[in-house]
PDB file of N, CA and C in Angstrom:
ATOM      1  N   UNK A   1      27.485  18.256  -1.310  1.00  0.00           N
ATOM      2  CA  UNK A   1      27.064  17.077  -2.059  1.00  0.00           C
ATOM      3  C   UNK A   1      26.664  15.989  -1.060  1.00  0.00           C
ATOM      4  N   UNK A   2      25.567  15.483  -0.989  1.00  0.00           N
ATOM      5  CA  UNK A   2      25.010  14.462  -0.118  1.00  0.00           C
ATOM      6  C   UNK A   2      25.767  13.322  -0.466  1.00  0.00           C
ATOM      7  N   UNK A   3      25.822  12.442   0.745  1.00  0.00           N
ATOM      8  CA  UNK A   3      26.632  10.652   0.441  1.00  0.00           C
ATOM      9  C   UNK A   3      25.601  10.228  -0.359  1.00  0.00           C
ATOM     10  N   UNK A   4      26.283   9.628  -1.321  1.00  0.00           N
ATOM     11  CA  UNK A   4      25.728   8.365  -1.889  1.00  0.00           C
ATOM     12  C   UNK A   4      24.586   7.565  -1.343  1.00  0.00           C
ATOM     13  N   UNK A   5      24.832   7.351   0.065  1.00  0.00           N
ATOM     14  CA  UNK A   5      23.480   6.469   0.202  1.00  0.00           C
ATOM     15  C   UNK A   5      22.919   7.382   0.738  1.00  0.00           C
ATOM     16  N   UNK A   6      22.827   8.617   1.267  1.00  0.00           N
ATOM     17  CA  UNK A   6      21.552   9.576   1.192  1.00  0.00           C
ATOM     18  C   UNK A   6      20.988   9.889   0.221  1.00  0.00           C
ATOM     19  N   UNK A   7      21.544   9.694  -0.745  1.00  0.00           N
ATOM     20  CA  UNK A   7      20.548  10.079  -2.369  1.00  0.00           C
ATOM     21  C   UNK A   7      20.140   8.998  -2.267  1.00  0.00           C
ATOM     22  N   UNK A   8      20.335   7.520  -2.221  1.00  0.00           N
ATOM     23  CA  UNK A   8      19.571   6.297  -2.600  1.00  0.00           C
ATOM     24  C   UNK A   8      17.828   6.217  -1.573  1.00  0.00           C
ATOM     25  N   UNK A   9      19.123   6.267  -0.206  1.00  0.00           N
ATOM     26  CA  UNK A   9      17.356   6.565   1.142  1.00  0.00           C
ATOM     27  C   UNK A   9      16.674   7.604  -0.012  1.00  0.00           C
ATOM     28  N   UNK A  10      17.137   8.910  -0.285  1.00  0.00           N
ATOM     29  CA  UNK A  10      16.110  10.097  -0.603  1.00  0.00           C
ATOM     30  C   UNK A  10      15.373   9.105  -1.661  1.00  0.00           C
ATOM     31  N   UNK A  11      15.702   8.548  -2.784  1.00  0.00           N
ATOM     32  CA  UNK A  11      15.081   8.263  -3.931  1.00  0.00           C
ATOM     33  C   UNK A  11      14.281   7.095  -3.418  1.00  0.00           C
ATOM     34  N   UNK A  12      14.400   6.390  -2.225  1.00  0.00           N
ATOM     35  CA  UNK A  12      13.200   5.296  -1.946  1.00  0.00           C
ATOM     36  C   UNK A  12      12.139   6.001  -1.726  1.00  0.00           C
ATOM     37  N   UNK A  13      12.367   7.098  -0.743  1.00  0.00           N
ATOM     38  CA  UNK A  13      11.808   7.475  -0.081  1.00  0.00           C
ATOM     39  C   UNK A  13      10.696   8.665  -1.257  1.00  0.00           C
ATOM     40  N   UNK A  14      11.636   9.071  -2.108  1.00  0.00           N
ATOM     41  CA  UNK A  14      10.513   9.331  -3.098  1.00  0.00           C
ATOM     42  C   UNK A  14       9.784   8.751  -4.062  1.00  0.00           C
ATOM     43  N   UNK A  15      10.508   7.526  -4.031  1.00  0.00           N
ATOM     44  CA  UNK A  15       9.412   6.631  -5.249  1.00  0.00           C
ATOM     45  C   UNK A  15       8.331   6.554  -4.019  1.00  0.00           C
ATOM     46  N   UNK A  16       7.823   6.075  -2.692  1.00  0.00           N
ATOM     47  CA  UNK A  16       7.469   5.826  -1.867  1.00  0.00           C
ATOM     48  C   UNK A  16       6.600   6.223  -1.969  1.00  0.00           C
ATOM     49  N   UNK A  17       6.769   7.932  -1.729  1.00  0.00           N
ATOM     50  CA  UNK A  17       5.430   8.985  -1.967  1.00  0.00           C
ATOM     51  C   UNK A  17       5.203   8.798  -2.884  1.00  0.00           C
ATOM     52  N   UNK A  18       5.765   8.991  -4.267  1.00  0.00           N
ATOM     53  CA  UNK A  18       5.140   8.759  -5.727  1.00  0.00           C
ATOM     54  C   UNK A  18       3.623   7.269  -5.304  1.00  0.00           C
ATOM     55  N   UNK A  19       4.648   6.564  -4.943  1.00  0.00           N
ATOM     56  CA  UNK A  19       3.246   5.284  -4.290  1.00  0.00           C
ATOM     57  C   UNK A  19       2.256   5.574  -4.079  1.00  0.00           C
ATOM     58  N   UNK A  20       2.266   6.251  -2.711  1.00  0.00           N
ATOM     59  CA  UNK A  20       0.826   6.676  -2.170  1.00  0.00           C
ATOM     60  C   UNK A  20       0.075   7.895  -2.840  1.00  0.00           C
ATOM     61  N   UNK A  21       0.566   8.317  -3.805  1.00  0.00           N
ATOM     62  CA  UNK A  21      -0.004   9.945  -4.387  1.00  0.00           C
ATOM     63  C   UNK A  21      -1.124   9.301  -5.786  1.00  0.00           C
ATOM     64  N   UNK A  22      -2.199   8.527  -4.771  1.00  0.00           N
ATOM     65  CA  UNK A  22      -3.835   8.584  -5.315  1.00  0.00           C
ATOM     66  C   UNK A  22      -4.298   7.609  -4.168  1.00  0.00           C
ATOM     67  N   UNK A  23      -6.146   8.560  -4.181  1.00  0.00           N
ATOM     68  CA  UNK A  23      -6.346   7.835  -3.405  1.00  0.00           C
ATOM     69  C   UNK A  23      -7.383   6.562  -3.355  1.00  0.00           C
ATOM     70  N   UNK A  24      -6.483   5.778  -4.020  1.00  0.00           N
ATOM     71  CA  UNK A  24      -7.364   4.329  -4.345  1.00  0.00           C
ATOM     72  C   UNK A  24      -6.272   3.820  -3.814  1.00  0.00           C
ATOM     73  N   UNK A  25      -4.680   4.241  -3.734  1.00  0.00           N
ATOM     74  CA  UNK A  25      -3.428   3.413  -3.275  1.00  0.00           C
ATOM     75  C   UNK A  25      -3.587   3.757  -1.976  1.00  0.00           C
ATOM     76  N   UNK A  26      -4.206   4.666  -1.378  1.00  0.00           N
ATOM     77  CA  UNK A  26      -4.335   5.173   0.168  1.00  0.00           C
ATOM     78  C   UNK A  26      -5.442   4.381   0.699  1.00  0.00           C
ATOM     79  N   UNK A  27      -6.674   3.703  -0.005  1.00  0.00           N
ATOM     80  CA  UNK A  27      -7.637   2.880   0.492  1.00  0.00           C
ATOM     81  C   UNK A  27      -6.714   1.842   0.344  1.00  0.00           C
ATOM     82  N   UNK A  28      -6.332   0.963  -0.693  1.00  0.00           N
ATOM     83  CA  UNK A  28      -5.378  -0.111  -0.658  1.00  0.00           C
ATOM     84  C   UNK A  28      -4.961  -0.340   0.837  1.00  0.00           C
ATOM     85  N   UNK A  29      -3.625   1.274   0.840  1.00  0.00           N
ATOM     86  CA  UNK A  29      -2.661   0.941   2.186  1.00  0.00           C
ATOM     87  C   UNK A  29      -3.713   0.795   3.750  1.00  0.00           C
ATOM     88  N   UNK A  30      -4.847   1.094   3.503  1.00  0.00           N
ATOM     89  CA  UNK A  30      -5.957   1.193   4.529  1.00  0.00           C
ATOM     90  C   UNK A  30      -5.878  -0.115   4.360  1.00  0.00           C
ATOM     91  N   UNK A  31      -6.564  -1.039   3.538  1.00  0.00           N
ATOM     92  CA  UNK A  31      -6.695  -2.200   3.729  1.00  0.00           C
ATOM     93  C   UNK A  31      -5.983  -3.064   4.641  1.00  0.00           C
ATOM     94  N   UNK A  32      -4.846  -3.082   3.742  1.00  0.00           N
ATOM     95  CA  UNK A  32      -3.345  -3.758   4.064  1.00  0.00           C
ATOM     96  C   UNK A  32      -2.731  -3.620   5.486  1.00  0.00           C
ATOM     97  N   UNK A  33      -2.754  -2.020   5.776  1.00  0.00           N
ATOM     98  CA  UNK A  33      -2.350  -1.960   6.973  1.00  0.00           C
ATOM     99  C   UNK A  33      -3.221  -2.430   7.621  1.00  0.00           C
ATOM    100  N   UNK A  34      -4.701  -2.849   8.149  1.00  0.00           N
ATOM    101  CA  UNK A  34      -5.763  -3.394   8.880  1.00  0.00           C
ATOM    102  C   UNK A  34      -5.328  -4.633   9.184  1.00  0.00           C
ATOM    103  N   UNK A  35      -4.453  -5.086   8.074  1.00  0.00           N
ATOM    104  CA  UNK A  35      -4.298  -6.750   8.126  1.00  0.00           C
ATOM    105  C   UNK A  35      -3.112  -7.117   8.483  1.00  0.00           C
ATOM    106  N   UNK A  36      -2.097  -5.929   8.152  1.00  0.00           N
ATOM    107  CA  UNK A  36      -0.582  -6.252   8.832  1.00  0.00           C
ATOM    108  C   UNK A  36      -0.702  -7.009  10.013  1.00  0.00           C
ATOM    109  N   UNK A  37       0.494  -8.044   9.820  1.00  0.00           N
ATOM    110  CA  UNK A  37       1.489  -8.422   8.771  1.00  0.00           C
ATOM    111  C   UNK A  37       0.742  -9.675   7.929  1.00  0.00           C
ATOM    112  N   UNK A  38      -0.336  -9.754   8.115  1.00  0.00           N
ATOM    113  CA  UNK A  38      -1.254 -10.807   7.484  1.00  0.00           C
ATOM    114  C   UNK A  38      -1.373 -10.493   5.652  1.00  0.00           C
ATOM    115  N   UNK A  39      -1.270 -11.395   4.734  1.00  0.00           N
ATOM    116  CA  UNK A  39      -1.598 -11.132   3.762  1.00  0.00           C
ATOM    117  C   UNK A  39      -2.755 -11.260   3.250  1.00  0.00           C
ATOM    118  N   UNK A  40      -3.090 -10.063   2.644  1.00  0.00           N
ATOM    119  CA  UNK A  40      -4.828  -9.931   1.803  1.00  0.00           C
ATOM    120  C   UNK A  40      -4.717 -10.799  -0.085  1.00  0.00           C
ATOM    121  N   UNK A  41      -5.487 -11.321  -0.325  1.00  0.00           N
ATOM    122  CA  UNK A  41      -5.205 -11.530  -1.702  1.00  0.00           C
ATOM    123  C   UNK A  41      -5.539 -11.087  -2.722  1.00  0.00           C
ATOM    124  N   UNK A  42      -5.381 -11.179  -3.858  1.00  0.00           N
ATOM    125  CA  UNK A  42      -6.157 -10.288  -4.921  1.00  0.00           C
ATOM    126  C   UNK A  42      -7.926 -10.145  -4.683  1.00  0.00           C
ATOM    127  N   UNK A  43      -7.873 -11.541  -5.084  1.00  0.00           N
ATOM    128  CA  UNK A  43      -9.657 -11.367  -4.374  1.00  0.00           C
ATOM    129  C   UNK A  43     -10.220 -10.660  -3.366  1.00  0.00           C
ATOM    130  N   UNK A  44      -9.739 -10.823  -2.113  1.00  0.00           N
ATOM    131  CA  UNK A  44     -10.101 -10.498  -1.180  1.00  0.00           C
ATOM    132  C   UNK A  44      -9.720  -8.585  -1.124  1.00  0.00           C
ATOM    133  N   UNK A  45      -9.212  -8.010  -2.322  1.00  0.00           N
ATOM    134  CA  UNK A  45      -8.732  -6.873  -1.848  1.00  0.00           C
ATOM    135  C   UNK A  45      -9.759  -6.695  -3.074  1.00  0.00           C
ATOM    136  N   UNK A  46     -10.004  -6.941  -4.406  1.00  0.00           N
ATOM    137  CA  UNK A  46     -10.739  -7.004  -5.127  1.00  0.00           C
ATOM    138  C   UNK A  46     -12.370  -6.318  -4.721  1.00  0.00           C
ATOM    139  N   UNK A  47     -12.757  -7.744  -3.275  1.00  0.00           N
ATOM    140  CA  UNK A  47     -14.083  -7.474  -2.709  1.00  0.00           C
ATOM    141  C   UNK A  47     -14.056  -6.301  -1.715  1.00  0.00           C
ATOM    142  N   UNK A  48     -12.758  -6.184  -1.307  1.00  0.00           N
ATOM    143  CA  UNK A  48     -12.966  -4.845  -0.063  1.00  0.00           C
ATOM    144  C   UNK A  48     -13.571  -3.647  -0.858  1.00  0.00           C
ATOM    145  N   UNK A  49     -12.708  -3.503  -2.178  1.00  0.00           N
ATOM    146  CA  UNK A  49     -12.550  -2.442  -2.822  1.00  0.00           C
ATOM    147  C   UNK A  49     -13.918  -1.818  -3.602  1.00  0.00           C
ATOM    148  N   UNK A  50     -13.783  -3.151  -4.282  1.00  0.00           N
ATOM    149  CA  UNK A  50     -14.517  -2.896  -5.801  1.00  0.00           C
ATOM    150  C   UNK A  50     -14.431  -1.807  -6.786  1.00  0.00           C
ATOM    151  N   UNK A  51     -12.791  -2.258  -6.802  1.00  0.00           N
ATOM    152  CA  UNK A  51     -11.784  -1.714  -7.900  1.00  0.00           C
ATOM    153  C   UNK A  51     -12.053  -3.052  -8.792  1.00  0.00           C
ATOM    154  N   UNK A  52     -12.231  -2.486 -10.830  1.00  0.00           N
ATOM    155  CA  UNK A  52     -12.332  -3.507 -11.386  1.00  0.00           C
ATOM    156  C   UNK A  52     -10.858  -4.368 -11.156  1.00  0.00           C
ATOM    157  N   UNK A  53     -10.801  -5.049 -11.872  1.00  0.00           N
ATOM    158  CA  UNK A  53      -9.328  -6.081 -11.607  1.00  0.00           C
ATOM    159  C   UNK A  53      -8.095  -5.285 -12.173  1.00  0.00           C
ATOM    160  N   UNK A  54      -8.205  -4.601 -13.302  1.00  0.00           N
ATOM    161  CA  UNK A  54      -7.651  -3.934 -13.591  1.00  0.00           C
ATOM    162  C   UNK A  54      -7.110  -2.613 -13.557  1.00  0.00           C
ATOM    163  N   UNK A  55      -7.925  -2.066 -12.815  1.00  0.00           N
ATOM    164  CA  UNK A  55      -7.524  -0.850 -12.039  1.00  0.00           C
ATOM    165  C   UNK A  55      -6.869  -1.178 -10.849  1.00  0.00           C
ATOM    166  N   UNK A  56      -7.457  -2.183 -10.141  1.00  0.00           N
ATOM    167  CA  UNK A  56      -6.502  -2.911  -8.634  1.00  0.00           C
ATOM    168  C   UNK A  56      -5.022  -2.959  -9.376  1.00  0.00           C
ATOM    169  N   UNK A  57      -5.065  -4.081 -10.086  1.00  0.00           N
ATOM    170  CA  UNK A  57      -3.592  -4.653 -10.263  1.00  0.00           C
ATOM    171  C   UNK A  57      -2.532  -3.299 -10.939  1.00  0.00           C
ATOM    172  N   UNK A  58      -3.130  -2.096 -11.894  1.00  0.00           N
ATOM    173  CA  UNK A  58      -2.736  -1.309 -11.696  1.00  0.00           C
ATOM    174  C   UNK A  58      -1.989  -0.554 -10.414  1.00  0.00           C
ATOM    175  N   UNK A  59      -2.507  -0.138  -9.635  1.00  0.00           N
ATOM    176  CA  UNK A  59      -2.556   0.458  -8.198  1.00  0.00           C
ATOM    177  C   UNK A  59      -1.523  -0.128  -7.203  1.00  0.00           C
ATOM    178  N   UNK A  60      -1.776  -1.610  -6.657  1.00  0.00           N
ATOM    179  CA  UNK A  60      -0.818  -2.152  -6.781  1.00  0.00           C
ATOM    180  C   UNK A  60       0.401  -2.636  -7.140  1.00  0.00           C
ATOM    181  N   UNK A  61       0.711  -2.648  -8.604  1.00  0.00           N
ATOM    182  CA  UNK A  61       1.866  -2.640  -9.046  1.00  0.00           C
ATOM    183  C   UNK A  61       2.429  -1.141  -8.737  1.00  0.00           C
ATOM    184  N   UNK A  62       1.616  -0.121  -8.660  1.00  0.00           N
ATOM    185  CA  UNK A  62       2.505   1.111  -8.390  1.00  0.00           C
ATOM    186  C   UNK A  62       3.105   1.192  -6.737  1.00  0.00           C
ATOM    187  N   UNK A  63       2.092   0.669  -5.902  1.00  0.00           N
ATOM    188  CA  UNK A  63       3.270   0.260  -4.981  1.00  0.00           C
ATOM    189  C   UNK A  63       3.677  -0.967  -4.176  1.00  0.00           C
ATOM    190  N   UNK A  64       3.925  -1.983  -5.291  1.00  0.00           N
ATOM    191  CA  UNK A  64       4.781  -2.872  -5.185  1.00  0.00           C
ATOM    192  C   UNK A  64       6.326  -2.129  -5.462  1.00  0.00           C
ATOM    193  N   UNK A  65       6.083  -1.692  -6.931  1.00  0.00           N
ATOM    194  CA  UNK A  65       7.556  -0.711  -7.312  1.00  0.00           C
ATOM    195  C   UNK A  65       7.906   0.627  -6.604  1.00  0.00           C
ATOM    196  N   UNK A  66       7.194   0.851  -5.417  1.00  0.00           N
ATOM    197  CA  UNK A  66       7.472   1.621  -4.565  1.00  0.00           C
ATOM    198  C   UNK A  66       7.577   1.333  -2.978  1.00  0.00           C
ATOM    199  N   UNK A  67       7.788  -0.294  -3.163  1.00  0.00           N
ATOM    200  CA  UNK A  67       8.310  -1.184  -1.912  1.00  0.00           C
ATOM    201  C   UNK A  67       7.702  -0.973  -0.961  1.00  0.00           C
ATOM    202  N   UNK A  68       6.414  -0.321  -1.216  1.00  0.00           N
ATOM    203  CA  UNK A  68       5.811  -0.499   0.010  1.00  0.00           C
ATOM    204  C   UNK A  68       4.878  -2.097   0.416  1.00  0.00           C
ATOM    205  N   UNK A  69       5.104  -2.889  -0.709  1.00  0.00           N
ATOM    206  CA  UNK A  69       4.014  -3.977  -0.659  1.00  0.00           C
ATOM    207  C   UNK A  69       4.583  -5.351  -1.523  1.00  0.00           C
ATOM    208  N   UNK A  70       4.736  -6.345  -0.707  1.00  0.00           N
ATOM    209  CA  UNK A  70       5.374  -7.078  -1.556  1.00  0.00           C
ATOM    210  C   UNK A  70       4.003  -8.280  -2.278  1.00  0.00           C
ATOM    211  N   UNK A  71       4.773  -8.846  -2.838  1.00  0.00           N
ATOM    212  CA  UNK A  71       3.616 -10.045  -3.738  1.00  0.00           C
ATOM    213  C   UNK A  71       3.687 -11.267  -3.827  1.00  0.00           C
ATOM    214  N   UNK A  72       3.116 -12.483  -3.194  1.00  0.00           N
ATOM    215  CA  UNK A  72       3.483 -13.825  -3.195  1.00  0.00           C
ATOM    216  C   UNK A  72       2.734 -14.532  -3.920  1.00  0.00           C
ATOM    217  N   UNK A  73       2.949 -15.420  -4.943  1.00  0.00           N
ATOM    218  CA  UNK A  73       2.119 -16.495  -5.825  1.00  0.00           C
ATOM    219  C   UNK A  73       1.830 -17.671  -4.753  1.00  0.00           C
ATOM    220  N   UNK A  74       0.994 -18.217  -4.149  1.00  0.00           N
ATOM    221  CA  UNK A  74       0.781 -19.292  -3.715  1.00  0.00           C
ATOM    222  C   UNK A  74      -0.460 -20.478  -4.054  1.00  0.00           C
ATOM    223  N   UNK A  75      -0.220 -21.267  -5.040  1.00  0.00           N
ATOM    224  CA  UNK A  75      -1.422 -22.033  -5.403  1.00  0.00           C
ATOM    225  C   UNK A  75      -1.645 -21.378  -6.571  1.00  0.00           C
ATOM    226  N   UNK A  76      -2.469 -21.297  -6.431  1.00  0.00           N
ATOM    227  CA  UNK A  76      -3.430 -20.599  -7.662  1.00  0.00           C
ATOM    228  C   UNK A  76      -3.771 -18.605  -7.419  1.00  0.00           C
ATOM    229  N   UNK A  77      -3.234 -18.130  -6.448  1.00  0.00           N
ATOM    230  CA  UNK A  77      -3.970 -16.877  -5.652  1.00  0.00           C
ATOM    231  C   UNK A  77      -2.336 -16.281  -5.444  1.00  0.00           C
ATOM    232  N   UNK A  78      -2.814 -14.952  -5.338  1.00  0.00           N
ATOM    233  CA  UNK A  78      -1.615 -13.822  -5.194  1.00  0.00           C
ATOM    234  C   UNK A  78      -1.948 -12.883  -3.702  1.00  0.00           C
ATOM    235  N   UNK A  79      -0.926 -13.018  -3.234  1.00  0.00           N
ATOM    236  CA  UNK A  79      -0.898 -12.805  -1.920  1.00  0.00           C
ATOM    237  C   UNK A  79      -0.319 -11.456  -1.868  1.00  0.00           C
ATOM    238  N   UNK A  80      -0.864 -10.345  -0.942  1.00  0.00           N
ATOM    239  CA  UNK A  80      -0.398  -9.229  -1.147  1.00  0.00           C
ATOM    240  C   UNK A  80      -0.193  -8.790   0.515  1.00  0.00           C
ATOM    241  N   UNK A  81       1.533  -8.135   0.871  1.00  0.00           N
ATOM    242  CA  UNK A  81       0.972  -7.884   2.496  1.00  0.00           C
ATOM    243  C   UNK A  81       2.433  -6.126   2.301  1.00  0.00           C
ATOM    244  N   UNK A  82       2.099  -5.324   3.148  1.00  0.00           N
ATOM    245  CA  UNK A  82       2.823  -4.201   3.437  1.00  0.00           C
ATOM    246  C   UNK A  82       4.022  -4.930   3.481  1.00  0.00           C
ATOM    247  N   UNK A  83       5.382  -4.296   3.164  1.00  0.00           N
ATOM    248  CA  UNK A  83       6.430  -4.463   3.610  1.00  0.00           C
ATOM    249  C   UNK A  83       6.531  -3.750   4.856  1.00  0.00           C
ATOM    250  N   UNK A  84       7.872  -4.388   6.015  1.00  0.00           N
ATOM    251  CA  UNK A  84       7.871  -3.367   7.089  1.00  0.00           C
ATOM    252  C   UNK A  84       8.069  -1.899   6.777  1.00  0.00           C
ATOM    253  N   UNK A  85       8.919  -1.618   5.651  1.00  0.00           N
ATOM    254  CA  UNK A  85       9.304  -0.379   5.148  1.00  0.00           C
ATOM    255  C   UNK A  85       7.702   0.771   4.803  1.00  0.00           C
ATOM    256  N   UNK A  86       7.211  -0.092   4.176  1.00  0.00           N
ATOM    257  CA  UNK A  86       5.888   0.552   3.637  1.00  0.00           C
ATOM    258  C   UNK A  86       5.168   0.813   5.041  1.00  0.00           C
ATOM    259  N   UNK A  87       4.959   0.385   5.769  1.00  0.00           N
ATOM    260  CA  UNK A  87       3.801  -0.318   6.885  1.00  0.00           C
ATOM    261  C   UNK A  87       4.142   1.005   7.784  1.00  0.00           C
ATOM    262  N   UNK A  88       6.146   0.581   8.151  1.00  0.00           N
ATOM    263  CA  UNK A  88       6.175   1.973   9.523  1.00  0.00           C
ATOM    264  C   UNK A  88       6.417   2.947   9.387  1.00  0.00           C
ATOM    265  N   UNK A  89       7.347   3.209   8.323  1.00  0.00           N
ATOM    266  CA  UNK A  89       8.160   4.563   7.763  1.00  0.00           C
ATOM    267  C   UNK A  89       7.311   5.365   6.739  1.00  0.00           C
ATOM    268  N   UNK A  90       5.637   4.938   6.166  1.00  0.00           N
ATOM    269  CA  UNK A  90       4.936   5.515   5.184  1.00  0.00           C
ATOM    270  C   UNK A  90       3.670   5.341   5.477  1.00  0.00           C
ATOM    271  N   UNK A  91       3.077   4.145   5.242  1.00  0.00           N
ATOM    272  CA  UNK A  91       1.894   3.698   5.420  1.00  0.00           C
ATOM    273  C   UNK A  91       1.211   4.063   6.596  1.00  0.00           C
ATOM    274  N   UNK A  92       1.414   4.005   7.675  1.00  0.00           N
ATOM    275  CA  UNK A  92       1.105   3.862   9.280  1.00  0.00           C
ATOM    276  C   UNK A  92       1.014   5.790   9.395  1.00  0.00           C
ATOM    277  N   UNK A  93       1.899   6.262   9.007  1.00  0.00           N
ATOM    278  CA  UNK A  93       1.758   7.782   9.177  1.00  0.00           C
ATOM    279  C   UNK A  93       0.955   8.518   8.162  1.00  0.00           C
ATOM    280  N   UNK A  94       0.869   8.120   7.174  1.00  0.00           N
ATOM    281  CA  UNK A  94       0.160   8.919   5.876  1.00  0.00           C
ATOM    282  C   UNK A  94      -1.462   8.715   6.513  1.00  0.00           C
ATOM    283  N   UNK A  95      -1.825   7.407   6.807  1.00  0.00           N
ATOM    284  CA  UNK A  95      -3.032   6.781   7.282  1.00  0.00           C
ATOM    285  C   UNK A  95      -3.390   7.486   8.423  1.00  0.00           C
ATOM    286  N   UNK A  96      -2.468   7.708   9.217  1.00  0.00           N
ATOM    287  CA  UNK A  96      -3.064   7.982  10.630  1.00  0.00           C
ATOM    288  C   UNK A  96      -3.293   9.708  10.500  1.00  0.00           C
ATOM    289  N   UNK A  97      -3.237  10.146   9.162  1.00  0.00           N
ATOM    290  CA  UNK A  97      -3.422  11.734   9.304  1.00  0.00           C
ATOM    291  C   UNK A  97      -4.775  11.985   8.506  1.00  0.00           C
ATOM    292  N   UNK A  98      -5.377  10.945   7.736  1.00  0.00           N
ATOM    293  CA  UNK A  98      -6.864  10.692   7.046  1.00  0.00           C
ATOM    294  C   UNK A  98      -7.769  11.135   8.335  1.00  0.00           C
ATOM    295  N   UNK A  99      -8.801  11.737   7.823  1.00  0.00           N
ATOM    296  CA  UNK A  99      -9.929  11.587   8.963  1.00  0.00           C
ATOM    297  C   UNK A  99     -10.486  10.505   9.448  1.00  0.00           C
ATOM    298  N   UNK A 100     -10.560  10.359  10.333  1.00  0.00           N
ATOM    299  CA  UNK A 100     -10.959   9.155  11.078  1.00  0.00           C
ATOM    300  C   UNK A 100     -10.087   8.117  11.740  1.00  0.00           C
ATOM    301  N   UNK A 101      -8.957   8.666  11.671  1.00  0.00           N
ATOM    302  CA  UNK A 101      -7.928   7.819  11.794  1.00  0.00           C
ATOM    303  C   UNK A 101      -7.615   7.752  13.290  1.00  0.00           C
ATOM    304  N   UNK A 102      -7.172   6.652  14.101  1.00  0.00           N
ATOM    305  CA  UNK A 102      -6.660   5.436  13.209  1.00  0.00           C
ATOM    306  C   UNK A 102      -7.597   4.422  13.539  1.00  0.00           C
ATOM    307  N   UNK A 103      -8.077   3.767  12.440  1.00  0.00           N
ATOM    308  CA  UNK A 103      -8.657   3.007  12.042  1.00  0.00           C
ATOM    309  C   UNK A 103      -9.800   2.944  13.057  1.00  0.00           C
ATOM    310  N   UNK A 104     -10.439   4.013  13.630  1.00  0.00           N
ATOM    311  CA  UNK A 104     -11.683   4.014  14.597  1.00  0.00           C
ATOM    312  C   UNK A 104     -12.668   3.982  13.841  1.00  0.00           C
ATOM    313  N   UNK A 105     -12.400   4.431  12.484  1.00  0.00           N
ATOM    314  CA  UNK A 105     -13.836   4.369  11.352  1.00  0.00           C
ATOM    315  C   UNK A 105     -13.483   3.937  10.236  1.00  0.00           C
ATOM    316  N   UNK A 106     -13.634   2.779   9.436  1.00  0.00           N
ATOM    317  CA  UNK A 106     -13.498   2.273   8.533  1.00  0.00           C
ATOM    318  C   UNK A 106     -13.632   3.330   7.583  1.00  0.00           C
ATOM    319  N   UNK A 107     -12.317   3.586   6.606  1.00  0.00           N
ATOM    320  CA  UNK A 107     -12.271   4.338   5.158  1.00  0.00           C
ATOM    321  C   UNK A 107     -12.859   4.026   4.416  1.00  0.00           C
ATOM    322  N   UNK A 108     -13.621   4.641   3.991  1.00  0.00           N
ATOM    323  CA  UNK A 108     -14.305   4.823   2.532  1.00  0.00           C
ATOM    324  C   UNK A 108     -13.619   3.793   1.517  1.00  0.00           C
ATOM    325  N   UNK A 109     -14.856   3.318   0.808  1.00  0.00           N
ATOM    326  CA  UNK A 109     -14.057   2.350  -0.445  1.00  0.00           C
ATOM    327  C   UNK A 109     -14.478   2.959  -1.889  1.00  0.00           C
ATOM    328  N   UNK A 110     -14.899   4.205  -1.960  1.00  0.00           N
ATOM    329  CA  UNK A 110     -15.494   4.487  -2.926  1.00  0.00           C
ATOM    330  C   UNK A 110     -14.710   4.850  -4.245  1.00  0.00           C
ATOM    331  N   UNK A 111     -15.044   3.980  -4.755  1.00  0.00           N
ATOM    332  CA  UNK A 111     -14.320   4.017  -6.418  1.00  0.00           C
ATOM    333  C   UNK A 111     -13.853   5.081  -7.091  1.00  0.00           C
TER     334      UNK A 111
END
C-alpha cells in the first residue's frame, strides 16, 4: 500500500497529464513557457493563438485545475503565467520532446 502522500504526488501528477492531453493546451504551455516566469494575458494569448475566447478560457481552465498555470485579475485584464510545478516537473519536458524543440522553431498555432 503506497503512503498517503504518494497517492496525493501520484494524483497531481495525474491530473497534470490529464492537463496537457490536447494539443491546443500543449501550444498554450508553448506560449507560457516562452514567457516564463513573465505573465501572458488573456488577450495577448488570445492573439498568439487564435483560439476563439471560448475555447481559450476553456483550455486554460483545464490547466489551471491541473496546477500547472495560475491566474491573476489585475485592472481590468487576467493574467496568466506557468506555475513552477507546471513549468519544471511537466511543461519544460513534455515541450522539449515536440519537434523542434526547444524553442529553436516557433510551434505551430494552428487551430
Amino acid at each position: 500500500m503506497p503512503h498517503p502522500s504518494t497517492k496525493i504526488g501520484l494524483q497531481k501528477t495525474a491530473a497534470a497529464f490529464n492537463a496537457l492531453a490536447h494539443p491546443r493546451r500543449l501550444i498554450l504551455g508553448r506560449h507560457l513557457r516562452d514567457a516564463y516566469p513573465a505573465a501572458l494575458t488573456f488577450g495577448m494569448l488570445q492573439e498568439k493563438t487564435k483560439f476563439a475566447p471560448t475555447v481559450l478560457a476553456h483550455h486554460l481552465g483545464k490547466m489551471e485545475a491541473g496546477a500547472l498555470l495560475k491566474r491573476r485579475h489585475i485592472a481590468a485584464s487576467t493574467h496568466f503565467t506557468l506555475t513552477p510545478y507546471g513549468y519544471h516537473a511537466l511543461i519544460q519536458p513534455a515541450l522539449d520532446a515536440l519537434p523542434g524543440a526547444p524553442s529553436q522553431t516557433k510551434f505551430q498555432t494552428a487551430a
